[in-house]
N, C-alpha and C. Protein backbone atom coordinates (compact mmCIF):
# COMPACT_ATOMS: atom_id res chain seq x y z
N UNK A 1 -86.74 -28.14 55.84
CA UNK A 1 -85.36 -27.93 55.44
C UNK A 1 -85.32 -27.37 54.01
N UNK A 2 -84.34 -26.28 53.93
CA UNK A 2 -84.60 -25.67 52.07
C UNK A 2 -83.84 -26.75 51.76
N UNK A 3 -84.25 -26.61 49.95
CA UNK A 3 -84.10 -27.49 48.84
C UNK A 3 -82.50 -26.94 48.70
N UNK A 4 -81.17 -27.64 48.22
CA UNK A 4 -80.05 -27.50 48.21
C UNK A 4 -79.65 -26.85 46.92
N UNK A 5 -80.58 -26.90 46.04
CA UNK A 5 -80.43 -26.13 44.46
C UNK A 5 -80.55 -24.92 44.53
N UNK A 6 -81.42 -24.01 45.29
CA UNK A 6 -80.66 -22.39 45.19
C UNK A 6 -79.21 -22.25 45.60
N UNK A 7 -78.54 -22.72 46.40
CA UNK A 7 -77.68 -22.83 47.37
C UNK A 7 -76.69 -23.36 45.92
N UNK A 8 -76.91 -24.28 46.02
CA UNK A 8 -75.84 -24.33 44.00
C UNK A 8 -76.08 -23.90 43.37
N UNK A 9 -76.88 -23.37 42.79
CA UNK A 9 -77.07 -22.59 41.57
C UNK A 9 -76.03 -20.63 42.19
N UNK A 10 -76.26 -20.96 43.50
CA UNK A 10 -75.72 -19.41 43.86
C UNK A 10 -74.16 -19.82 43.79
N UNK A 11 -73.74 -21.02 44.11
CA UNK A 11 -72.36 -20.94 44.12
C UNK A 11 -71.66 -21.34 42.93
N UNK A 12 -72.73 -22.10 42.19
CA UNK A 12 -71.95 -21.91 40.72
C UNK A 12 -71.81 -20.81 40.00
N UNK A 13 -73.05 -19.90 39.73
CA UNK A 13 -72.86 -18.37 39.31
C UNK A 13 -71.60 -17.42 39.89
N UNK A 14 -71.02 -17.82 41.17
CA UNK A 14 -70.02 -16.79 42.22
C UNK A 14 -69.04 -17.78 40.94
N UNK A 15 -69.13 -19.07 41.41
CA UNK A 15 -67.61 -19.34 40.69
C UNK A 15 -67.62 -19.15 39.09
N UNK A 16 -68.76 -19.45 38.65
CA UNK A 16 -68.29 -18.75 37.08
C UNK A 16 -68.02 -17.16 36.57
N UNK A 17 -68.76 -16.28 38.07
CA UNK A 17 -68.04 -15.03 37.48
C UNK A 17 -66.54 -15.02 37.58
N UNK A 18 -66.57 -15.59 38.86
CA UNK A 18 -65.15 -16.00 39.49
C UNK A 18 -64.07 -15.71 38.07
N UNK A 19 -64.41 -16.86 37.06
CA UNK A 19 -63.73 -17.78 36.43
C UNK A 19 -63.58 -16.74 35.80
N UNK A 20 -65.00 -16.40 34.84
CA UNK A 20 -65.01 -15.36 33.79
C UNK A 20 -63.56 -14.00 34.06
N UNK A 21 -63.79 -13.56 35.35
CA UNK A 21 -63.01 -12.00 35.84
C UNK A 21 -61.87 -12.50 35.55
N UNK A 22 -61.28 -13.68 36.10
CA UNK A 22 -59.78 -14.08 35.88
C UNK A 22 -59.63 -14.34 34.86
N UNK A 23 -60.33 -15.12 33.74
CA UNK A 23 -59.76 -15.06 32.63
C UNK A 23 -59.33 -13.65 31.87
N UNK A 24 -60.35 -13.00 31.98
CA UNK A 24 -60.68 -11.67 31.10
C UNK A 24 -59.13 -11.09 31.74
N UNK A 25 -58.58 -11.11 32.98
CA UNK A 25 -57.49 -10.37 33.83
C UNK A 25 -56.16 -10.83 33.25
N UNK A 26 -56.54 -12.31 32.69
CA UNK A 26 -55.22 -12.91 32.08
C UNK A 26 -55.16 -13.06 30.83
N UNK A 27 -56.54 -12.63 29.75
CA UNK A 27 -56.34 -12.51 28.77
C UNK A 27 -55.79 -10.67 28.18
N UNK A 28 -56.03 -9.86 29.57
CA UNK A 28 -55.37 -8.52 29.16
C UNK A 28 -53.76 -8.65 29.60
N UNK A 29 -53.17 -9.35 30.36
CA UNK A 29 -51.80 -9.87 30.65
C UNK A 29 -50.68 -9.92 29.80
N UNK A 30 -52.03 -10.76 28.70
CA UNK A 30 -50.74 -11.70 27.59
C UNK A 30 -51.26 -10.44 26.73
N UNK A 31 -51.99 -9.25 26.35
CA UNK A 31 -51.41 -8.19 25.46
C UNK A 31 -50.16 -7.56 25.38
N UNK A 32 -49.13 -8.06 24.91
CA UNK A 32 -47.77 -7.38 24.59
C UNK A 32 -47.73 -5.76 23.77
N UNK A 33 -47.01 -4.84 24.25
CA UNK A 33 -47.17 -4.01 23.82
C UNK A 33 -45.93 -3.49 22.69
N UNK A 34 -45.68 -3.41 21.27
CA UNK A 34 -44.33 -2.94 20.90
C UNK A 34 -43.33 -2.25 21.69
N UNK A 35 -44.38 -0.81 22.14
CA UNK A 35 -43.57 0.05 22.89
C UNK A 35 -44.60 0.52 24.29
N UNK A 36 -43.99 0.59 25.53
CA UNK A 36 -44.63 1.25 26.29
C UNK A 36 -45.09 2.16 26.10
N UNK A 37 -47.16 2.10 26.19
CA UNK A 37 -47.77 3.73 26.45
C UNK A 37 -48.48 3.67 25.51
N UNK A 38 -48.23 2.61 24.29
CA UNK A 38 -48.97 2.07 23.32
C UNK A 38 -50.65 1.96 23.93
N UNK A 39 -50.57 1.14 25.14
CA UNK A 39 -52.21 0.67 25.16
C UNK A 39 -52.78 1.76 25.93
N UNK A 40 -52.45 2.98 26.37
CA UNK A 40 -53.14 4.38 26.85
C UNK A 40 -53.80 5.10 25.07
N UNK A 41 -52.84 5.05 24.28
CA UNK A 41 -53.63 5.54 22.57
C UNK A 41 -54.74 4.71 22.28
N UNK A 42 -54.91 3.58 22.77
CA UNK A 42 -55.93 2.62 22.33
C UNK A 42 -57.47 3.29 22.34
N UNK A 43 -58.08 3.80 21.78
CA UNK A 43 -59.86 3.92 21.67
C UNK A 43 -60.96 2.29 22.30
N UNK A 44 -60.42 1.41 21.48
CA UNK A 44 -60.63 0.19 21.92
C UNK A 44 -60.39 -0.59 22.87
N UNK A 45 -61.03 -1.78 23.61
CA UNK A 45 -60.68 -2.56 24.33
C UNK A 45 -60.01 -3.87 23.67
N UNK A 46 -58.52 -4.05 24.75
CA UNK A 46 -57.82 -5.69 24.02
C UNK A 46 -59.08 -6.61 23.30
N UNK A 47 -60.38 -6.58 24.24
CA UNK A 47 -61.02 -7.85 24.35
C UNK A 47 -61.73 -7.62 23.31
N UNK A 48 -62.65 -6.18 23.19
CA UNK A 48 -63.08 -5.68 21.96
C UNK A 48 -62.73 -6.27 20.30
N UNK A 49 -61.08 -5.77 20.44
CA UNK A 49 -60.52 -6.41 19.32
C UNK A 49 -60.34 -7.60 18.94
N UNK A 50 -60.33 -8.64 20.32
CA UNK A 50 -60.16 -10.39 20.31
C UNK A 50 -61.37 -10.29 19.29
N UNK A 51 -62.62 -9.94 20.06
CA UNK A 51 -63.84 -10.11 19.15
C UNK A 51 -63.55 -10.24 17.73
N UNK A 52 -63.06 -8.64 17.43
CA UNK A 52 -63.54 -8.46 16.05
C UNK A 52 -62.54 -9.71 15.28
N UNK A 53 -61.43 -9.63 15.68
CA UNK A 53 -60.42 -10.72 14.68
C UNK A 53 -61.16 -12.02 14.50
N UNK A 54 -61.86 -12.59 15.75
CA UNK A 54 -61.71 -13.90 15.59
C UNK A 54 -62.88 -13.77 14.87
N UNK A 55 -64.10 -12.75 14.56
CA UNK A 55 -64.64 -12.89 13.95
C UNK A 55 -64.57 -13.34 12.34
N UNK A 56 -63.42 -13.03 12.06
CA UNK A 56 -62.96 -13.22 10.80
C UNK A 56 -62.25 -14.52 10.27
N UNK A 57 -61.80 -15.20 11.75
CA UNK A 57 -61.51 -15.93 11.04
C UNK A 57 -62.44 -17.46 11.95
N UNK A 58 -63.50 -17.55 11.53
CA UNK A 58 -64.14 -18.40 11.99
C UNK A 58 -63.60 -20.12 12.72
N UNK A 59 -63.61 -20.53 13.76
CA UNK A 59 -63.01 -21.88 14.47
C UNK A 59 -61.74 -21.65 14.67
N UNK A 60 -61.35 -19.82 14.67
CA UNK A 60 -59.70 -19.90 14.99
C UNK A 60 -59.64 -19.50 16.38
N UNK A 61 -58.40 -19.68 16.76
CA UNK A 61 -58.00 -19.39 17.99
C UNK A 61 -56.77 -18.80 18.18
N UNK A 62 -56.64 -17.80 18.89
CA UNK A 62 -55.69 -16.78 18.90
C UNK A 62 -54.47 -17.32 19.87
N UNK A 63 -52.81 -17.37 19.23
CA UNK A 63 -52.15 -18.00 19.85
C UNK A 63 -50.71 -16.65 20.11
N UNK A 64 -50.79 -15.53 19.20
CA UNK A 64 -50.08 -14.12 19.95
C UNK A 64 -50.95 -13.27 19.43
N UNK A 65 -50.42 -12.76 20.21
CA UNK A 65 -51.26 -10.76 20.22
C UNK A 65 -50.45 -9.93 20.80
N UNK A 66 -50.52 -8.70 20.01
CA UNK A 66 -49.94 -7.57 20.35
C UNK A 66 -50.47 -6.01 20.10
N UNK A 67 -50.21 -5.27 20.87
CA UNK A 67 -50.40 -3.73 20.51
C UNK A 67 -49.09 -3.42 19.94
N UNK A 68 -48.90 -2.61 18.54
CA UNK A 68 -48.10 -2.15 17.83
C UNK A 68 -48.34 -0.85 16.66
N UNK A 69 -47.27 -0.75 16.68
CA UNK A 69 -47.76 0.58 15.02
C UNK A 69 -47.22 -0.06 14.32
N UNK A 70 -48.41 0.22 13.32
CA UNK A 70 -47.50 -0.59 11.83
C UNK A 70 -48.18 0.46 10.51
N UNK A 71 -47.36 0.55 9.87
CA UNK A 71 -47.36 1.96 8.71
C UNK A 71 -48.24 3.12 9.24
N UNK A 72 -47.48 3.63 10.25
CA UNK A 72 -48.29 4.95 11.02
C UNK A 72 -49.27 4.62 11.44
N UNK A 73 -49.95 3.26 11.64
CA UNK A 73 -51.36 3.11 12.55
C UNK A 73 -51.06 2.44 13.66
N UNK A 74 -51.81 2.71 14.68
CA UNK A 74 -51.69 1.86 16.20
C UNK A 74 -52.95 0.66 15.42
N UNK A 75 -52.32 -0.58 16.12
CA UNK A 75 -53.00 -1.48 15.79
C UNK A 75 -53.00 -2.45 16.32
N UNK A 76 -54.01 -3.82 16.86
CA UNK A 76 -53.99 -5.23 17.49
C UNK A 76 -53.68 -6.15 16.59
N UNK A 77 -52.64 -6.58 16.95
CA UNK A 77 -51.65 -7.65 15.75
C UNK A 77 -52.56 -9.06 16.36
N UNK A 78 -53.56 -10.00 15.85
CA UNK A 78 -53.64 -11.31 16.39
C UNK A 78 -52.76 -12.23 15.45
N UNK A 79 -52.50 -13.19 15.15
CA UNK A 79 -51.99 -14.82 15.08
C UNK A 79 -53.31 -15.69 15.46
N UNK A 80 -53.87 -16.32 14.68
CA UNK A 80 -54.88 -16.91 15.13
C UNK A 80 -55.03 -18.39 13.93
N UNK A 81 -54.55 -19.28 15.16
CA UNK A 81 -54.47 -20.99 14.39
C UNK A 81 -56.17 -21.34 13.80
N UNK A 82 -55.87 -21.92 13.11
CA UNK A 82 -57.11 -23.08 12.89
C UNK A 82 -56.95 -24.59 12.69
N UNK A 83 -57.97 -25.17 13.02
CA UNK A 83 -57.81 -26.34 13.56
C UNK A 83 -57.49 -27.51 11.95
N UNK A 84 -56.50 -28.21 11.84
CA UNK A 84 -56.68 -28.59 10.79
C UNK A 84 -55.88 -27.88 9.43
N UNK A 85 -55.42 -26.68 9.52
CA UNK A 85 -54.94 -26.17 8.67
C UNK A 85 -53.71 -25.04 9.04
N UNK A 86 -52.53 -25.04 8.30
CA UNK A 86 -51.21 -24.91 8.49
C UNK A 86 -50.63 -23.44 8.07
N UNK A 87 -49.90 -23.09 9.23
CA UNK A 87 -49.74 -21.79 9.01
C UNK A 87 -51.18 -20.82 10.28
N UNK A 88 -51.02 -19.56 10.45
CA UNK A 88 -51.61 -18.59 10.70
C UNK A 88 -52.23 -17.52 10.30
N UNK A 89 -53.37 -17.46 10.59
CA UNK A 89 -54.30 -15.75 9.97
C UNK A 89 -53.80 -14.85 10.83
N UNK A 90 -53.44 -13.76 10.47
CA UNK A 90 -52.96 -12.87 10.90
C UNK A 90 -53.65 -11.81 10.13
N UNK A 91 -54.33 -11.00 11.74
CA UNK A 91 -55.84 -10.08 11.82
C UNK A 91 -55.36 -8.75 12.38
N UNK A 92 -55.08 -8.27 11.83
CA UNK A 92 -54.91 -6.38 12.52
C UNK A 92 -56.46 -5.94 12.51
N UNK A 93 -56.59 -5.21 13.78
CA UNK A 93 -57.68 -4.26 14.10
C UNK A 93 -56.68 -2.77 14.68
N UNK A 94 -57.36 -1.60 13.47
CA UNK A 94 -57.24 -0.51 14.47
C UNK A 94 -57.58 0.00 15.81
N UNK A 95 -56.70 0.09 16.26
CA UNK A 95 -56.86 0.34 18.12
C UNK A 95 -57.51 1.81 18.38
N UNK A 96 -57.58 2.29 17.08
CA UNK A 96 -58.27 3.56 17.65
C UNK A 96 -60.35 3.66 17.16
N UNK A 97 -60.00 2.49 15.94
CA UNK A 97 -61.36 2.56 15.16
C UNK A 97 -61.67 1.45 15.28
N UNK A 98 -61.50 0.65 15.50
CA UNK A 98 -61.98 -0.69 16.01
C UNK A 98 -62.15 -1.53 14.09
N UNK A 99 -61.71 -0.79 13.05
CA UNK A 99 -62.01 -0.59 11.80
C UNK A 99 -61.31 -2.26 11.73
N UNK A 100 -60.98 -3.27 10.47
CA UNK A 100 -60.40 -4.64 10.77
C UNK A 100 -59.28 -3.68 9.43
N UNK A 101 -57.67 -3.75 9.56
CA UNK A 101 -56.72 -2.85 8.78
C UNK A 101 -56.67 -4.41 7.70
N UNK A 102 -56.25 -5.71 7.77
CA UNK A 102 -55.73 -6.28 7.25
C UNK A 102 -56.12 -8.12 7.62
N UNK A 103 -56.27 -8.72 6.39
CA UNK A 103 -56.52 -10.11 7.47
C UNK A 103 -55.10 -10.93 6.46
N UNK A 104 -54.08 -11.45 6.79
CA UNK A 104 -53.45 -12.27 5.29
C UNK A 104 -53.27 -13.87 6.16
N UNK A 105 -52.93 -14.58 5.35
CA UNK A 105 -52.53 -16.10 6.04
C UNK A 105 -50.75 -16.04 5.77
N UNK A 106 -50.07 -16.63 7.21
CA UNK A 106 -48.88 -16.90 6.76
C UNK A 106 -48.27 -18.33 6.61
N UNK A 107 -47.82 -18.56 5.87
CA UNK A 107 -47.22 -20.07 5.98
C UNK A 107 -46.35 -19.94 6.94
N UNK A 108 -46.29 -21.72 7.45
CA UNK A 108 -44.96 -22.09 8.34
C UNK A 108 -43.54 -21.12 8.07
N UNK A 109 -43.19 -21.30 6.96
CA UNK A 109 -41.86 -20.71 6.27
C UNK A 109 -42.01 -19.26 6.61
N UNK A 110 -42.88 -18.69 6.63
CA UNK A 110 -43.21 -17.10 6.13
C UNK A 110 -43.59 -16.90 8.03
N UNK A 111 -43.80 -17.61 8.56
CA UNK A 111 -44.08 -17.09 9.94
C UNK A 111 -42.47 -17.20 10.39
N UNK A 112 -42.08 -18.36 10.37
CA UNK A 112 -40.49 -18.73 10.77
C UNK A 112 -40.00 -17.22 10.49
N UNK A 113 -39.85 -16.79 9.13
CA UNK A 113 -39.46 -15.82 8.59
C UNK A 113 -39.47 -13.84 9.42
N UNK A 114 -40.74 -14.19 9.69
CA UNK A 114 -41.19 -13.45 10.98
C UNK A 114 -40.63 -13.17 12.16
N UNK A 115 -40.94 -14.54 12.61
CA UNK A 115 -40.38 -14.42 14.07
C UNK A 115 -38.45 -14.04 13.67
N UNK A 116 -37.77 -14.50 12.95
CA UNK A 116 -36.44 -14.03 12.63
C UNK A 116 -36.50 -12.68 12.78
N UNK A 117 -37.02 -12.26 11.90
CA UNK A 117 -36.70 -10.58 11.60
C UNK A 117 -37.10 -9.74 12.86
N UNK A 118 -38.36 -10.44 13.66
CA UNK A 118 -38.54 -9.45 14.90
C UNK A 118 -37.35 -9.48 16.08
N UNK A 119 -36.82 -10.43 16.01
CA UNK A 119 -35.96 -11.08 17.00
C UNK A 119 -34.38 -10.24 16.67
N UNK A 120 -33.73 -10.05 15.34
CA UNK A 120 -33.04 -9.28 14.96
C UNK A 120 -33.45 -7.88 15.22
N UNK A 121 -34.61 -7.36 14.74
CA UNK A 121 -34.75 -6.05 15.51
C UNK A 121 -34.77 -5.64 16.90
N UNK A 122 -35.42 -6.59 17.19
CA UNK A 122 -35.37 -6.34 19.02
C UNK A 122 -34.16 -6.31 19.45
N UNK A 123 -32.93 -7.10 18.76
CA UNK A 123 -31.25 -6.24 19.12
C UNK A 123 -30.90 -5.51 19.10
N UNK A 124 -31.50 -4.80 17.93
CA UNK A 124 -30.95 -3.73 17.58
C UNK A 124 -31.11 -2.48 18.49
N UNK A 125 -29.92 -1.84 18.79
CA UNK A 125 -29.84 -0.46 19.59
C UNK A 125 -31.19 0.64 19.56
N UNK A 126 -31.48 1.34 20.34
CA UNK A 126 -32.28 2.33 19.43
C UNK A 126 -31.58 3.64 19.80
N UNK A 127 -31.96 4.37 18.34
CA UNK A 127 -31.36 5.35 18.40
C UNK A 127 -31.68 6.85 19.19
């Protein structure tokens, strides 16, 4: 009778690609885009860029992301918490150079501040 460990070892590998494909499917999901058509300009991959940000900010974890232009550059906006400490790093990567544009920290107040002003623009008409 065969030994039952190839036989698991094959069905754990199926289910961790399993796992792996769906995550990777739902971590390109939650990329928000400013404007449609944004992520066709991209040079880079979403996941590419997860890389490079979180590289920067070591034990963080990314809680929004977006494709956007910001001062004439296409760029991956992360938000990325850390454990223990208050407020957000906020990591732009160029979407065309994979280059890192900006890393700053925002406070509670200064993110609040944020989310206001995007939320007012997003009313606003376009012209």
């Amino acid at each position: 009778m065969p030994s039952p460990k190839p036989l698991f070892a094959l069905s754990f590998a199926i289910a961790c690609a399993s796992l792996i494909a769906s995550s990777q499917a739902a971590a390109q999901a939650t990329m928000k885009e400013e404007k449609p058509g944004l992520m066709a300009r991209a040079r880079i991959t979403p996941d590419s860029a997860r890389k490079l940000a979180l590289a920067r900010v070591p034990k963080g974890k990314i809680t929004e992301e977006e494709l956007e232009e910001e001062n004439g550059k296409l760029v991956f906006s992360f938000d990325i918490t850390v454990p223990g400490k208050t407020g957000v790093d906020e990591v732009l990567i160029n979407a065309v150079t994979g280059v890192v544009v900006s890393k700053t920290h925002e406070s509670p107040k200064a993110q609040a501040r944020e989310k206001a002003a995007d939320a007012r623009a997003a009313k606003k008409p376009t012209p």
